[in-house]
Protein backbone atom coordinates (compact mmCIF):
# COMPACT_ATOMS: atom_id res chain seq x y z
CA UNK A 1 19.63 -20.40 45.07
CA UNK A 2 19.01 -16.90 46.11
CA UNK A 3 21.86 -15.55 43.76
CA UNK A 4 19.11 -17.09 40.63
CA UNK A 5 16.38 -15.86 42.30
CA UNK A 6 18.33 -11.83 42.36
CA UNK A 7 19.26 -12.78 38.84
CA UNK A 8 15.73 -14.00 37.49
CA UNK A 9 14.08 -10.70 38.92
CA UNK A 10 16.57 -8.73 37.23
CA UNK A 11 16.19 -10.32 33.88
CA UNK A 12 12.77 -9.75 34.40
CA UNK A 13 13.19 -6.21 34.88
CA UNK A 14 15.30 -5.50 32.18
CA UNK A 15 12.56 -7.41 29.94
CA UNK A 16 9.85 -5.35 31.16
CA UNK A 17 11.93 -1.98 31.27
CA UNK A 18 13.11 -2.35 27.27
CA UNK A 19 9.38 -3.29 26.32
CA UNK A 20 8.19 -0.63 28.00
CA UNK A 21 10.27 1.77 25.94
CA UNK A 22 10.13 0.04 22.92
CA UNK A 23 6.35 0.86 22.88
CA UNK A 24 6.62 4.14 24.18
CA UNK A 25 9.36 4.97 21.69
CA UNK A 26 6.79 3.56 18.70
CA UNK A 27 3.80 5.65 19.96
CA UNK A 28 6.52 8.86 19.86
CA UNK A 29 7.31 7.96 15.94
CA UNK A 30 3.25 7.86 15.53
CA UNK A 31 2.76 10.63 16.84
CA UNK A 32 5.43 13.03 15.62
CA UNK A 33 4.83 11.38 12.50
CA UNK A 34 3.48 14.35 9.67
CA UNK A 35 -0.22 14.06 9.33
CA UNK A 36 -1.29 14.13 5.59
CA UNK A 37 -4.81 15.30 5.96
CA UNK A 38 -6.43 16.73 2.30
CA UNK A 39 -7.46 19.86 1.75
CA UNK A 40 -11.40 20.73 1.71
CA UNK A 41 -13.14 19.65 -1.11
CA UNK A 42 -13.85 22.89 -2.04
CA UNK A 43 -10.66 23.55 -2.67
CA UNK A 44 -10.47 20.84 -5.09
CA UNK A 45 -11.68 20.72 -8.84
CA UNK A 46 -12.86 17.26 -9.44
CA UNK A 47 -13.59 15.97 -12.74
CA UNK A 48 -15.34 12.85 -13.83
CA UNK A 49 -14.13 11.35 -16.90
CA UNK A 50 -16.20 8.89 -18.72
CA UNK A 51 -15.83 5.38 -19.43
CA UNK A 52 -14.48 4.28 -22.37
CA UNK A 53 -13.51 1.84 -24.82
CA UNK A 54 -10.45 1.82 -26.60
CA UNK A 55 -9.10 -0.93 -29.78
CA UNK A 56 -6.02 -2.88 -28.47
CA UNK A 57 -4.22 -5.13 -31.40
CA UNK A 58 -3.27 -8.59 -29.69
CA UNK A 59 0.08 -9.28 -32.78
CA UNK A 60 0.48 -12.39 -34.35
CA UNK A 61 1.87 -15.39 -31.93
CA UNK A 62 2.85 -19.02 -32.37
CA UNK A 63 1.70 -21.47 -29.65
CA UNK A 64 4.10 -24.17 -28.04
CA UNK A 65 2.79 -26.52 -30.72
CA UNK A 66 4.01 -24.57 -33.14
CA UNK A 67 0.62 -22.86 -34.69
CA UNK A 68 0.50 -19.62 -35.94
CA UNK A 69 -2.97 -17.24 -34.55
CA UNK A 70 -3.49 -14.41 -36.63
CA UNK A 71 -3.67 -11.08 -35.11
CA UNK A 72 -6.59 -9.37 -33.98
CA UNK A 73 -8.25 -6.63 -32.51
CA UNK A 74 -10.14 -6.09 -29.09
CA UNK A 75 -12.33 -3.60 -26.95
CA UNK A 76 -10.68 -2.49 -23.74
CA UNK A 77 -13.37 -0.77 -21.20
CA UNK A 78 -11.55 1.58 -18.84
CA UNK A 79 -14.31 2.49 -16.52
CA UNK A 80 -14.96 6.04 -15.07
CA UNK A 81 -12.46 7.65 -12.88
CA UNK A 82 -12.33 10.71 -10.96
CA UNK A 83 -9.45 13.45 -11.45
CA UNK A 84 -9.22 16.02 -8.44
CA UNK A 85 -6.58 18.75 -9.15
CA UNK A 86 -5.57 21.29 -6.24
């Protein structure tokens, strides 16, 4: 009985003692991890392009049930986006 008891508390232990380091180990990786941080915005050139519409052709196609659709043309809108160059 008190031979499982010596054994439970040591399992225990070890549990607690490899959690332990697992987390502190994780918190050392975050923290010695590089920080990305971006430059000032001053240092940036930031350009808004416009919105715009361009002509996509959708080809001829043939359905399952064996029609043919002619081809065609379409509007794509590719709204405004923001280019920032160092």
């Amino acid at each position: 009985m008190i031979n499982g008891l010596k054994r439970a508390a040591a399992l225990g232990a070890a549990t607690v003692a490899l959690a332990a380091g697992a987390v502190v180990g994780t918190v050392a990786t975050a923290s010695a991890a590089p920080q990305h941080d971006r430059p000032p915005v001053a240092s940036h050139h930031c350009v808004r392009m416009a919105g715009q519409g361009t002509r996509m052709w959708h080809p001829t196609f043939r359905d399952r049930h064996h029609r043919w659709y002619a081809g065609y043309w379409t509007r794509v809108w590719h709204p405004v986006q923001r280019e920032c160059r160092r």
